[in-house]
PDB file of N, CA and C in Angstrom:
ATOM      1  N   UNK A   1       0.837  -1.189   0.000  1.00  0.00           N
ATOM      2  CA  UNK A   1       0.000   0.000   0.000  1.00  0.00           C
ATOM      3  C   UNK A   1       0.873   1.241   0.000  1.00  0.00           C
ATOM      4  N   UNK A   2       0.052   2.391  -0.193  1.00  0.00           N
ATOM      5  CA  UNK A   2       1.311   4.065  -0.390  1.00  0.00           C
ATOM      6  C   UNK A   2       1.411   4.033   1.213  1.00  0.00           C
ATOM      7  N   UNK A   3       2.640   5.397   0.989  1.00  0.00           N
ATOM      8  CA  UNK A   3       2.666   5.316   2.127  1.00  0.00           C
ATOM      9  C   UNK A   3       1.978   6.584   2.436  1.00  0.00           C
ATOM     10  N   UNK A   4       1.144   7.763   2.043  1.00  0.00           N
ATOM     11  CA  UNK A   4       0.837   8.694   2.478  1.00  0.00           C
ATOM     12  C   UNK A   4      -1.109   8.293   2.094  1.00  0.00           C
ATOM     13  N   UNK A   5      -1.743   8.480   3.612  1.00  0.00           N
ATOM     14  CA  UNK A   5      -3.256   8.281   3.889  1.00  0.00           C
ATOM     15  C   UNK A   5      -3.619   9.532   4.123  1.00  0.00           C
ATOM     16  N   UNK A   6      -4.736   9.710   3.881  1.00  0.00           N
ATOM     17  CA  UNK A   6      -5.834  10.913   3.736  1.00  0.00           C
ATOM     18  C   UNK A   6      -7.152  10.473   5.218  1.00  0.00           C
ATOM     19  N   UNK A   7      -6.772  10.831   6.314  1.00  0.00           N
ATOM     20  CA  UNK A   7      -7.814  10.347   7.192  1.00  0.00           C
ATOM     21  C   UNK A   7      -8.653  11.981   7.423  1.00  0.00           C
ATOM     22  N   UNK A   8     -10.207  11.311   7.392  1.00  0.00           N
ATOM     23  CA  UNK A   8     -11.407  12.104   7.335  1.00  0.00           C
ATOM     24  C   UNK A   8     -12.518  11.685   7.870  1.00  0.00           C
ATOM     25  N   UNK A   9     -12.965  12.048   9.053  1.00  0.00           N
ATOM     26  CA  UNK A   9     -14.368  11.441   9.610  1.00  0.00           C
ATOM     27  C   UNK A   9     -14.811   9.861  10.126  1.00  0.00           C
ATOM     28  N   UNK A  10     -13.283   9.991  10.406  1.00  0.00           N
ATOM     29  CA  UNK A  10     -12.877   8.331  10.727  1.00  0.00           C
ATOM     30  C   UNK A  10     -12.826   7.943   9.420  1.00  0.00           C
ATOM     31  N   UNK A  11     -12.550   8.059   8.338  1.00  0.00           N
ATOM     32  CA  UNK A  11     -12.332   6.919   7.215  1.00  0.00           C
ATOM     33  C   UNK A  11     -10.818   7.011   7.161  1.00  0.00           C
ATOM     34  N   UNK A  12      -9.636   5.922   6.815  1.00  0.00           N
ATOM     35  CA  UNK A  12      -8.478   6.525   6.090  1.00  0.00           C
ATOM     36  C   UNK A  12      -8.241   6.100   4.963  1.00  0.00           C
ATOM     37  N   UNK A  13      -7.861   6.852   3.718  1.00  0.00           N
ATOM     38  CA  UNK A  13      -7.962   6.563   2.299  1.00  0.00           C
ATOM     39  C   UNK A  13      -6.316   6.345   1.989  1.00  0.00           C
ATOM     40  N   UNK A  14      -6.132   4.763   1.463  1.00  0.00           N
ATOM     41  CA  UNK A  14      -4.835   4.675   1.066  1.00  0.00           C
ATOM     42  C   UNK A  14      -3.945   4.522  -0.406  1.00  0.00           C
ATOM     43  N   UNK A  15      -4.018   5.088  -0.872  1.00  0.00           N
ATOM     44  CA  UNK A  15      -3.390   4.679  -2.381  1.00  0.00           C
ATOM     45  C   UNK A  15      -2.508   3.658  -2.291  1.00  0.00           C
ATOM     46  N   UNK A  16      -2.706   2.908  -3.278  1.00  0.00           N
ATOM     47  CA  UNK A  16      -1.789   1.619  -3.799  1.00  0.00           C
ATOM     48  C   UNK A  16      -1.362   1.986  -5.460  1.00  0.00           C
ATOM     49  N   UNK A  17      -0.781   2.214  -5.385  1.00  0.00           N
ATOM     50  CA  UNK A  17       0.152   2.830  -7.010  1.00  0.00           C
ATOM     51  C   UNK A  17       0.327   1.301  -8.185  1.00  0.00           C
ATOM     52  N   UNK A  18       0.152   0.337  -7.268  1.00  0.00           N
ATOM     53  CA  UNK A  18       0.074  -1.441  -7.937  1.00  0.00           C
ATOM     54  C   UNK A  18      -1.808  -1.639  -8.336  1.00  0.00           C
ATOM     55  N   UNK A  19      -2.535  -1.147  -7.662  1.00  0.00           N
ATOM     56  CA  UNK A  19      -4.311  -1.119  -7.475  1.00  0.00           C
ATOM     57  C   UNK A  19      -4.940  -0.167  -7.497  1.00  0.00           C
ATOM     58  N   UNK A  20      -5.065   0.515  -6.214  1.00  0.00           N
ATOM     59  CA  UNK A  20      -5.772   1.852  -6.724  1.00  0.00           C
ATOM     60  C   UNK A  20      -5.865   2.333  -5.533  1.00  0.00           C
ATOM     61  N   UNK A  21      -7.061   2.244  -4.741  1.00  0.00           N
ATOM     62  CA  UNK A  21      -7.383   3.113  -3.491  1.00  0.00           C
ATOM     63  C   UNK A  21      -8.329   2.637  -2.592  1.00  0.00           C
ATOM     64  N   UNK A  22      -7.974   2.300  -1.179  1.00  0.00           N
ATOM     65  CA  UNK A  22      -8.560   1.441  -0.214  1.00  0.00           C
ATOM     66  C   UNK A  22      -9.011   2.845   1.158  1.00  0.00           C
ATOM     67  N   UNK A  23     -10.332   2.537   1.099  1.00  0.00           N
ATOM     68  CA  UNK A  23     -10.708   3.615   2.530  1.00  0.00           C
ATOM     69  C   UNK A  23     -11.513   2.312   3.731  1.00  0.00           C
ATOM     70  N   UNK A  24     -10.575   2.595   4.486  1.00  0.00           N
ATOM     71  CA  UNK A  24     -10.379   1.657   5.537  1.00  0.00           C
ATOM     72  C   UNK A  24     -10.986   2.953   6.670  1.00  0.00           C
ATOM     73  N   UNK A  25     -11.742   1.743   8.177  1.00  0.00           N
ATOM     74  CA  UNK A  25     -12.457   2.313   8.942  1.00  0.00           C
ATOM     75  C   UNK A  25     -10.902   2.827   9.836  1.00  0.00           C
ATOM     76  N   UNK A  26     -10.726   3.858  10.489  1.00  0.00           N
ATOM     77  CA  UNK A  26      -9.375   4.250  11.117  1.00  0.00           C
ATOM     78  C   UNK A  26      -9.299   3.848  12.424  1.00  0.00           C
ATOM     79  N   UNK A  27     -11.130   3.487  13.428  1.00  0.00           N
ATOM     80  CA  UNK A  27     -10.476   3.015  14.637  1.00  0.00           C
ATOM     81  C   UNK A  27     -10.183   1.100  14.258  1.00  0.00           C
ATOM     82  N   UNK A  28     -10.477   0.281  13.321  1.00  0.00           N
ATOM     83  CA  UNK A  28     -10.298  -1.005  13.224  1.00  0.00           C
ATOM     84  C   UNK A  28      -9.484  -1.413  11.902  1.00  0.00           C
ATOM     85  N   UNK A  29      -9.814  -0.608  11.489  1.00  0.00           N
ATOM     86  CA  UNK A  29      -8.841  -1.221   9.741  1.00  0.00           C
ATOM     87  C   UNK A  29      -9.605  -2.214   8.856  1.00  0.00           C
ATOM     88  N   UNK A  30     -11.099  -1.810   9.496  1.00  0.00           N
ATOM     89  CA  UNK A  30     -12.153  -2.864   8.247  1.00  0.00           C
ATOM     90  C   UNK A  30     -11.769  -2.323   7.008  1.00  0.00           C
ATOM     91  N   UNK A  31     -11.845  -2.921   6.158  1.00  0.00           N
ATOM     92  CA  UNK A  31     -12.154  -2.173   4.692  1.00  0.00           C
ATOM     93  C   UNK A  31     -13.541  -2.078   4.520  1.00  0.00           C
ATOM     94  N   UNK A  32     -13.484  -0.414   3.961  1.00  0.00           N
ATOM     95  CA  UNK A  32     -14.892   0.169   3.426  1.00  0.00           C
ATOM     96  C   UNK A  32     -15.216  -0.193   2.197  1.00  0.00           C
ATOM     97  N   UNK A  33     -14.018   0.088   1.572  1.00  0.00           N
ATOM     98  CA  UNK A  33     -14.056  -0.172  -0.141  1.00  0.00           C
ATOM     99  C   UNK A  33     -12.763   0.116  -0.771  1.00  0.00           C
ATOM    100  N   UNK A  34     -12.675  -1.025  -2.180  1.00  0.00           N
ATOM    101  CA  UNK A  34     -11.683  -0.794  -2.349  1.00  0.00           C
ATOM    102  C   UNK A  34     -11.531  -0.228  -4.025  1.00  0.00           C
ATOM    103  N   UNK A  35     -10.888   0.517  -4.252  1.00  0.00           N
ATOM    104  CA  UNK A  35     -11.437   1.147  -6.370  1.00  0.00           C
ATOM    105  C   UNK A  35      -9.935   0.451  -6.704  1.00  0.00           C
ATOM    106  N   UNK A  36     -10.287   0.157  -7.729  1.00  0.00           N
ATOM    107  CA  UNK A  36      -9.064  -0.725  -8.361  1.00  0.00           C
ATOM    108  C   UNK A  36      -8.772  -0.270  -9.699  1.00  0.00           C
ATOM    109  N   UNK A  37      -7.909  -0.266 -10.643  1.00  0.00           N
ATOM    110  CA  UNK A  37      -7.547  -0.154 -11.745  1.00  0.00           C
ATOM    111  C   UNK A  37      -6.801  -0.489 -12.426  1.00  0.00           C
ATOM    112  N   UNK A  38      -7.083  -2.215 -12.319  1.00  0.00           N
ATOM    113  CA  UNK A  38      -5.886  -3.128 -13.057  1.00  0.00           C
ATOM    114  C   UNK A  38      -4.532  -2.867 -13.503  1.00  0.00           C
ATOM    115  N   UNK A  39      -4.013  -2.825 -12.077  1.00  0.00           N
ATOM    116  CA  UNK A  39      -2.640  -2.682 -12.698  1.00  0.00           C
ATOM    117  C   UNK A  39      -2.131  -1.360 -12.881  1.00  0.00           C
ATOM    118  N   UNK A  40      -3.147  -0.563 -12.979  1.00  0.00           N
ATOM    119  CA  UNK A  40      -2.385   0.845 -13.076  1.00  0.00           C
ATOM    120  C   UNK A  40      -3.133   1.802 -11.922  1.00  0.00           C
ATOM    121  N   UNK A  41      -2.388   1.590 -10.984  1.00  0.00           N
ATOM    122  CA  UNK A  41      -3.381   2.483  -9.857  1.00  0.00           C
ATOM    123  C   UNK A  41      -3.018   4.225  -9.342  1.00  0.00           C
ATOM    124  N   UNK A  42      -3.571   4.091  -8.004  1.00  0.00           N
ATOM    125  CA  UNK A  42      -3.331   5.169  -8.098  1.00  0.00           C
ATOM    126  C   UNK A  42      -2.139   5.891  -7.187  1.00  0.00           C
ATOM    127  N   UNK A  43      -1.124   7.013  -7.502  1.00  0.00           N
ATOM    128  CA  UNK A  43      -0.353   6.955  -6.908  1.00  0.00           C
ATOM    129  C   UNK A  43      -0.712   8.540  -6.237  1.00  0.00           C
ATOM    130  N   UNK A  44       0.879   8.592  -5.572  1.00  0.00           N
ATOM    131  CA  UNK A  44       0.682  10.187  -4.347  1.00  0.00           C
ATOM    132  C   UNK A  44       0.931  10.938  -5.512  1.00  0.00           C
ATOM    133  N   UNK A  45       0.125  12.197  -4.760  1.00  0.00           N
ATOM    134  CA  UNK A  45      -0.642  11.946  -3.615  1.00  0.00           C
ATOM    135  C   UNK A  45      -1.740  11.847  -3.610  1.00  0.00           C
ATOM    136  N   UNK A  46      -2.607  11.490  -2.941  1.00  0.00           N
ATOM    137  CA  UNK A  46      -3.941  11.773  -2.550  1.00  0.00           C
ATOM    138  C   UNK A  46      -4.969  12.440  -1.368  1.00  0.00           C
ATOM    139  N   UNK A  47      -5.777  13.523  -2.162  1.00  0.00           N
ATOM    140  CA  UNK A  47      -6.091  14.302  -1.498  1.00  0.00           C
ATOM    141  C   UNK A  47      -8.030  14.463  -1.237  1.00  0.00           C
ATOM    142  N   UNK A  48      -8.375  14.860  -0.179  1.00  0.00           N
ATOM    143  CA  UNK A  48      -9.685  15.062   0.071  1.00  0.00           C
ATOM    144  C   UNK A  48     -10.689  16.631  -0.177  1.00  0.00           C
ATOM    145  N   UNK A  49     -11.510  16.758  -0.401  1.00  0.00           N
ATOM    146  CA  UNK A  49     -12.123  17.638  -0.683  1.00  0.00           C
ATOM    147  C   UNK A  49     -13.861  17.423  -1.043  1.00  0.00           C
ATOM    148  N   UNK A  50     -14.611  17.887   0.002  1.00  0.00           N
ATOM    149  CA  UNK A  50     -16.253  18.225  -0.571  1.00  0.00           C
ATOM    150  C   UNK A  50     -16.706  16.733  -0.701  1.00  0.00           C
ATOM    151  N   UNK A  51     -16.017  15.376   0.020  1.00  0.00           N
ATOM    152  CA  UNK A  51     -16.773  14.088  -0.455  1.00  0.00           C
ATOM    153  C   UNK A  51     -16.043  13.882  -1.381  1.00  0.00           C
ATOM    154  N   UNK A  52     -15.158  14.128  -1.947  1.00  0.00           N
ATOM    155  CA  UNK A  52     -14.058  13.388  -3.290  1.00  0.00           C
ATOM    156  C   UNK A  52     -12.588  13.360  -2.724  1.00  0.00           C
ATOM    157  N   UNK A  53     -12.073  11.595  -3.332  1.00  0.00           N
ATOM    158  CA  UNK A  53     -11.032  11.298  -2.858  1.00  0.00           C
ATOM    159  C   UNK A  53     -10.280  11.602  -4.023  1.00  0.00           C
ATOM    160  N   UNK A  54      -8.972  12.465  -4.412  1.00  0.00           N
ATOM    161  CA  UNK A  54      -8.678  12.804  -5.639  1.00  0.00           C
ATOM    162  C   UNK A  54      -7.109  11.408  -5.444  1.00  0.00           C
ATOM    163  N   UNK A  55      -6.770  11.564  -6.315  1.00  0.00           N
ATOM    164  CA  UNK A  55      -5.293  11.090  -6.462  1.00  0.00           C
ATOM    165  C   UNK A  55      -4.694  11.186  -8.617  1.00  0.00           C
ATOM    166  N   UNK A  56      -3.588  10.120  -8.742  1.00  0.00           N
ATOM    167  CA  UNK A  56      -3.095  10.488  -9.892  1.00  0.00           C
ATOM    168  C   UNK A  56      -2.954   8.878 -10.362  1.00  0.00           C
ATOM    169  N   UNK A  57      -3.641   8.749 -12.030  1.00  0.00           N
ATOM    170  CA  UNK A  57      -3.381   7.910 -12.299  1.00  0.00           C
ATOM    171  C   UNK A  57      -2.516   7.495 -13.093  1.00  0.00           C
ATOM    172  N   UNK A  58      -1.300   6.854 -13.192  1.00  0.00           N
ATOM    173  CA  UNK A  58      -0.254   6.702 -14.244  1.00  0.00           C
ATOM    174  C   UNK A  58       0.575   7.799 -13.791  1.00  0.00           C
ATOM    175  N   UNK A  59       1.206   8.857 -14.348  1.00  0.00           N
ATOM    176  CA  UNK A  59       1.866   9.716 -13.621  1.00  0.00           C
ATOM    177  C   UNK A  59       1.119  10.900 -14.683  1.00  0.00           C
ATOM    178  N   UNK A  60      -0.187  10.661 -14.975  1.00  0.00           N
ATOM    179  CA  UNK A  60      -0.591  12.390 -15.654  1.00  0.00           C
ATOM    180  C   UNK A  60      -1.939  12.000 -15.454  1.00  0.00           C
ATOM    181  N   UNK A  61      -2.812  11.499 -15.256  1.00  0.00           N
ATOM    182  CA  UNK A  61      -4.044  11.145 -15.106  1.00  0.00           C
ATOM    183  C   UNK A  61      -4.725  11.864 -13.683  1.00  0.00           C
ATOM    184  N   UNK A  62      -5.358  12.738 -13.591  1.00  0.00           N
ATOM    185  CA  UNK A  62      -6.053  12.921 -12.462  1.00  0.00           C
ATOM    186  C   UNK A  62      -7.402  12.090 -12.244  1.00  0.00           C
ATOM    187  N   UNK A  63      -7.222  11.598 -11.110  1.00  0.00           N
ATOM    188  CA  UNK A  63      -8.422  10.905 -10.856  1.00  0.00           C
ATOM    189  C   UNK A  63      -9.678  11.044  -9.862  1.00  0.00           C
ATOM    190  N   UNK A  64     -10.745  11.204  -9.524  1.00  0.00           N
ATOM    191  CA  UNK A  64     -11.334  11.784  -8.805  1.00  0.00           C
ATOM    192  C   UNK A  64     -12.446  10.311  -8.136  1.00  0.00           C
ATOM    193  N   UNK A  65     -12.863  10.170  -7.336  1.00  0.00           N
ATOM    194  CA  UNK A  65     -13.489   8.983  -6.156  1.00  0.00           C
ATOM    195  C   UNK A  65     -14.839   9.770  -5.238  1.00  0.00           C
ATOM    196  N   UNK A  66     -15.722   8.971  -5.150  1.00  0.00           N
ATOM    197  CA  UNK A  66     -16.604   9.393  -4.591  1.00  0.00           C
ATOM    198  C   UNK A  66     -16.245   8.510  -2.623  1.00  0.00           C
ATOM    199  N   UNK A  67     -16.047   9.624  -2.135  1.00  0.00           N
ATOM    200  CA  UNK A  67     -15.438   9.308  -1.334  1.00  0.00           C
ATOM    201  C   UNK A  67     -16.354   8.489  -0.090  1.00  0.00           C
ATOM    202  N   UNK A  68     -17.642   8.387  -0.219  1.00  0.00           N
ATOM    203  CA  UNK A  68     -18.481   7.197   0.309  1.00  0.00           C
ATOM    204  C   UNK A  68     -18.179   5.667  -0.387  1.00  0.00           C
ATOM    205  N   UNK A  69     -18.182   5.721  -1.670  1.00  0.00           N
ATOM    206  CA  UNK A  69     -18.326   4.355  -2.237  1.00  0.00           C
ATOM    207  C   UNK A  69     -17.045   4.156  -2.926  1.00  0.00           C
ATOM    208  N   UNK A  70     -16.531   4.776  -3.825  1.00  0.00           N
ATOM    209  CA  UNK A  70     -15.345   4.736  -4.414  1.00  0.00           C
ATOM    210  C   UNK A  70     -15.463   5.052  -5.957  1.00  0.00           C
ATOM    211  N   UNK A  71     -16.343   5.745  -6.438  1.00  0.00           N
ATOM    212  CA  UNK A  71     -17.188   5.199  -7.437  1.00  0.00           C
ATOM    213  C   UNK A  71     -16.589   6.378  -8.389  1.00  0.00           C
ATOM    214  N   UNK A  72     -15.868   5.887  -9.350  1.00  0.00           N
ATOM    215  CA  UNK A  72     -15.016   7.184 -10.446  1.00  0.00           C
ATOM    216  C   UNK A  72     -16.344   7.873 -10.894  1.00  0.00           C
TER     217      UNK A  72
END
């Protein structure tokens, strides 16, 4: 997994630069959900704003996440 998380309202959002982006509960470490993108995921950083989890896909791709579900 990256090493830089985005924690918000108890969720923490982790980029995986191999997958994509995992928002895990912050007091247990359930997984909420996880957005994937075969192989080309998403890397740092990733940032929060208004309910959207942003990050970068490939190294020019901006990517944007609905930060309840994961949902591009």
């Amino acid at each position: 997994m990256g090493s830089q998380q985005v924690i918000v309202d108890g969720t923490v959002y982790v980029p995986d630069s191999s997958v994509g982006v995992f928002a895990l509960t912050s007091d247990t470490g359930d997984l909420k959900w996880g957005a994937g993108y075969g192989g080309n995921g998403v890397g740092l950083p990733v940032a929060y704003r208004d309910g959207i989890v942003y990050g970068v896909r490939g190294s020019t791709e901006l990517v944007a996440m609905d930060a309840a579900n994961g949902a591009e």
